[in-house]
Protein backbone atom coordinates (compact mmCIF):
# COMPACT_ATOMS: atom_id res chain seq x y z
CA UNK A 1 -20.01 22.56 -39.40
CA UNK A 2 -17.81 25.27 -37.66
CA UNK A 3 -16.11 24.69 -34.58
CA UNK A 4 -18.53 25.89 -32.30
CA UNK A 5 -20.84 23.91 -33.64
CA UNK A 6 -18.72 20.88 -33.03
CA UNK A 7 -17.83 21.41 -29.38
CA UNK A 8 -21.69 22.11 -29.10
CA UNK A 9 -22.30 18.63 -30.31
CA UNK A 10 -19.18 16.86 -28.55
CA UNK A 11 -18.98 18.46 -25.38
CA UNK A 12 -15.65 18.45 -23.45
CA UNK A 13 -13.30 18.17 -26.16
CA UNK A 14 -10.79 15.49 -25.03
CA UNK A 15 -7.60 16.60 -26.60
CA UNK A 16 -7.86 19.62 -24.12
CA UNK A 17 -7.43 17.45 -21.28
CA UNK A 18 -4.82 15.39 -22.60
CA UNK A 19 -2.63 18.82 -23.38
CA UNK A 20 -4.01 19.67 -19.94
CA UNK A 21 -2.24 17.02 -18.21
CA UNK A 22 0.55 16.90 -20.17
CA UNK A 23 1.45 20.36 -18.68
CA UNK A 24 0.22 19.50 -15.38
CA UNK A 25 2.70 16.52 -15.65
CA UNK A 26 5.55 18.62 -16.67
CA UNK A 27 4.58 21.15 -13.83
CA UNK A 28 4.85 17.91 -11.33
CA UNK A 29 7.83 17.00 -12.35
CA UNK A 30 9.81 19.81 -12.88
CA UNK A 31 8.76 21.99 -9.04
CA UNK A 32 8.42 18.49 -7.48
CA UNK A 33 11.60 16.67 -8.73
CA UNK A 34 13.58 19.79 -9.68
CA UNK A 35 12.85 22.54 -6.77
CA UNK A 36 11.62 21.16 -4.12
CA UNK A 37 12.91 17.41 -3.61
CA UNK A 38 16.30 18.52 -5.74
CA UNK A 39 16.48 15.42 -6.92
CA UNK A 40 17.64 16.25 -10.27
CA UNK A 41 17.83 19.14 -12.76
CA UNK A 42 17.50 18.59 -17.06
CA UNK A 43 21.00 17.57 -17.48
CA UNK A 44 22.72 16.83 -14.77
CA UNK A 45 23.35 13.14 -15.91
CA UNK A 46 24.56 14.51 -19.14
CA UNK A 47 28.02 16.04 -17.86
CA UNK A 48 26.31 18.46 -16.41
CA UNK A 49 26.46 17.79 -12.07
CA UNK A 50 25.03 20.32 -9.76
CA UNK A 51 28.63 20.74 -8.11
CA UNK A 52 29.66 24.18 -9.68
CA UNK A 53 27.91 27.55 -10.26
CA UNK A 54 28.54 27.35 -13.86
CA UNK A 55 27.03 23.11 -14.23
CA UNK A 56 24.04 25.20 -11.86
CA UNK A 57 23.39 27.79 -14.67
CA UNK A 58 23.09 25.50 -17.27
CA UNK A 59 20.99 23.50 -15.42
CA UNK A 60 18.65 26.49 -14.37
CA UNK A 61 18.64 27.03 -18.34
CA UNK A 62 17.95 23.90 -19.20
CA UNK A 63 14.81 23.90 -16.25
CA UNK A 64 13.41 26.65 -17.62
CA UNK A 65 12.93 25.41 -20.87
CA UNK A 66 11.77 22.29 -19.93
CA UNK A 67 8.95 24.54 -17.74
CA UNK A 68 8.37 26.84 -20.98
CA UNK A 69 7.11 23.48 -22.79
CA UNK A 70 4.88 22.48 -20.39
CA UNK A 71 3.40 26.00 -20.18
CA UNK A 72 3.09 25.99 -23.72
CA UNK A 73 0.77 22.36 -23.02
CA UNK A 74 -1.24 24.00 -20.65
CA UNK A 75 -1.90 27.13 -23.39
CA UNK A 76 -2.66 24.73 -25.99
CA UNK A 77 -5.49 22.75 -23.43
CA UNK A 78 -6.95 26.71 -22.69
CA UNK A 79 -7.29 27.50 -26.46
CA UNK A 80 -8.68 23.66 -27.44
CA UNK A 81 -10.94 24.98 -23.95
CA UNK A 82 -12.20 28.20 -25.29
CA UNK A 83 -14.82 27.50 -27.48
CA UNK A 84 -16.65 25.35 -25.58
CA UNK A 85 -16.57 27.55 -22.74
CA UNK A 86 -17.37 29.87 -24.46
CA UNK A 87 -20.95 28.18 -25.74
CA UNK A 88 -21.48 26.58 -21.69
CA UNK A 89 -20.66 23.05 -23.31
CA UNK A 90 -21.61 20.46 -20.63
CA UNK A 91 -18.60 18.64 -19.76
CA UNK A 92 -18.10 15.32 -18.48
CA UNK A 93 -16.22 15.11 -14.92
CA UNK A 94 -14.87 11.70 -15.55
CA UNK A 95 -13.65 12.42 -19.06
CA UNK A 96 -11.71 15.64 -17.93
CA UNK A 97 -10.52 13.85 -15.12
CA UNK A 98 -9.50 11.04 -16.85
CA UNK A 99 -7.98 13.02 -20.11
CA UNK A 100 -5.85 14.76 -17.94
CA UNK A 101 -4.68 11.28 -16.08
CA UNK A 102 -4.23 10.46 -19.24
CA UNK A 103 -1.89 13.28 -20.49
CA UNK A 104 -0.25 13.00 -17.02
CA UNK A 105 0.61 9.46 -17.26
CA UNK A 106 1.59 10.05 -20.82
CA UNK A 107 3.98 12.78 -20.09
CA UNK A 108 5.79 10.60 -17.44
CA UNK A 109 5.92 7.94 -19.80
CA UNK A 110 7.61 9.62 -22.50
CA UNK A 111 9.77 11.55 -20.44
CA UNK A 112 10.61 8.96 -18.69
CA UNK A 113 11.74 7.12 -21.67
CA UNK A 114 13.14 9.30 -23.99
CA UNK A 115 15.36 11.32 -20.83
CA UNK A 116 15.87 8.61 -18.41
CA UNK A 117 16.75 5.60 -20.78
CA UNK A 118 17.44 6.91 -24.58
CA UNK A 119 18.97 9.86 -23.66
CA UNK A 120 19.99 9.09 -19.83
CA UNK A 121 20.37 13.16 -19.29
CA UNK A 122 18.92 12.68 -15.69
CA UNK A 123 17.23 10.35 -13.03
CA UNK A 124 14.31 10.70 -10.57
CA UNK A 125 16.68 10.37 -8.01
CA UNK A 126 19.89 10.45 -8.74
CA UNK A 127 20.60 9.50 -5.00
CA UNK A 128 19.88 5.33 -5.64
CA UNK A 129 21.47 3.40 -8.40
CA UNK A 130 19.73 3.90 -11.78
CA UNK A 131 17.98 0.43 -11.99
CA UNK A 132 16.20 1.48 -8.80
CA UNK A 133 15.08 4.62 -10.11
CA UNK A 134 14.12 3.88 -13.25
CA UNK A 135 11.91 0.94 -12.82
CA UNK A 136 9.70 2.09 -10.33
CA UNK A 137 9.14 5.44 -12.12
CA UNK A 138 8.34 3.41 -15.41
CA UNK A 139 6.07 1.02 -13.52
CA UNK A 140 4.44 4.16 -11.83
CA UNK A 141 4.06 5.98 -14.63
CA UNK A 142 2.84 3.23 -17.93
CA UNK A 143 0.96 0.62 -15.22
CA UNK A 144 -2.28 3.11 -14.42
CA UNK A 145 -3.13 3.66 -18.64
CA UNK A 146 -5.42 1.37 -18.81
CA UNK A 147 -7.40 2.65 -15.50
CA UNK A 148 -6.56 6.35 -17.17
CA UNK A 149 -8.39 5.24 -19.93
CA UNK A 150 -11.41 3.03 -18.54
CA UNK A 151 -11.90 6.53 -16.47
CA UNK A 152 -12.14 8.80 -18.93
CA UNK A 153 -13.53 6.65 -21.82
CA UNK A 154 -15.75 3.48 -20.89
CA UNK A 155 -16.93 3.92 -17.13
CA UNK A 156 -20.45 4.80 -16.69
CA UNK A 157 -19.88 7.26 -13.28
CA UNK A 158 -20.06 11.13 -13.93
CA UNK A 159 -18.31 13.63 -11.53
C-alpha cells in the first residue's frame, strides 16, 4: 500500500498535527514570551542578560534559531499534510484539534524542562523568583495531557 493509499484509509494523519502544534507552540512562545511580553530571550539566564548590545545580539541569534526550529515543525506538519490534501481525505475536527493541543502542550513541556530546569538558560519571567515561574508554567503546560488526549483520541464529538 503506497502512501496515498494510506492517508485514504486513515484520514487526518495525526503526526501532522502533533508537528503542527509543536511549531505553533514554539511560535507562542518565542513572539509571546520573547517580543512582545520581553520576558526573556534563549539565553539570557545562561550569562547572557539583556543589559548590553553585544548580550542583545546573541540573544537575537540565539531567538532566531530557536524560531527556525519551530518553522522547520510547522514544514514537517505541511509535508505529513500534503498527501491527504491532496486526495480530499476527510479529517476529523477533534483529532486535529486535539493533535495540535497535543504537540502544543508537548512543546511546553519539554521546553520547559530541558531549558528552564536541566539547562536553566532562561525563565518565563525572569521578573519573579524562579520557583514562581517555573511551577506554574510546568503545571500549565503537563496538567491539560490527558484532556489533550481524551480530545483528540477517545471523545465521541466531531468539529
Amino acid at each position: 500500500m503506497d502512501q496515498t493509499e494510506e492517508h485514504s484509509r486513515r484520514g487526518f494523519p495525526p503526526t501532522a498535527g502533533f508537528f503542527l502544534g509543536l511549531g505553533l507552540g514554539g511560535f507562542f512562545d518565542g513572539i509571546i514570551f520573547h517580543q512582545v511580553l520581553q520576558w526573556h530571550q534563549m539565553l539570557t539566564s545562561a550569562g547572557y542578560p539583556a543589559d548590553n548590545v553585544r548580550n542583545l545580539q546573541i540573544n537575537t541569534l540565539w531567538d532566531g534559531l530557536f524560531h527556525l526550529t519551530t518553522y522547520i515543525f510547522v514544514a514537517v506538519a505541511l509535508f505529513l499534510m500534503w498527501p491527504a490534501a491532496q486526495q480530499h481525505v476527510p479529517w476529523s475536527g477533534k483529532l486535529l484539534v486535539g493533535t495540535i493541543l497535543m504537540g502544543f502542550g508537548i512543546f511546553n513541556g519539554v521546553e520547559g524542562l530541558v531549558d528552564h530546569h536541566l539547562l536553566g538558560i532562561h525563565h518565563v519571567n525572569e521578573t519573579v523568583p524562579p520557583e514562581q515561574d517555573l511551577l506554574g508554567y510546568q503545571v500549565s503546560a503537563l496538567g491539560r495531557s490527558d484532556a489533550r488526549w481524551r480530545l483528540a483520541f477517545i471523545q465521541s464529538w466531531e468539529i
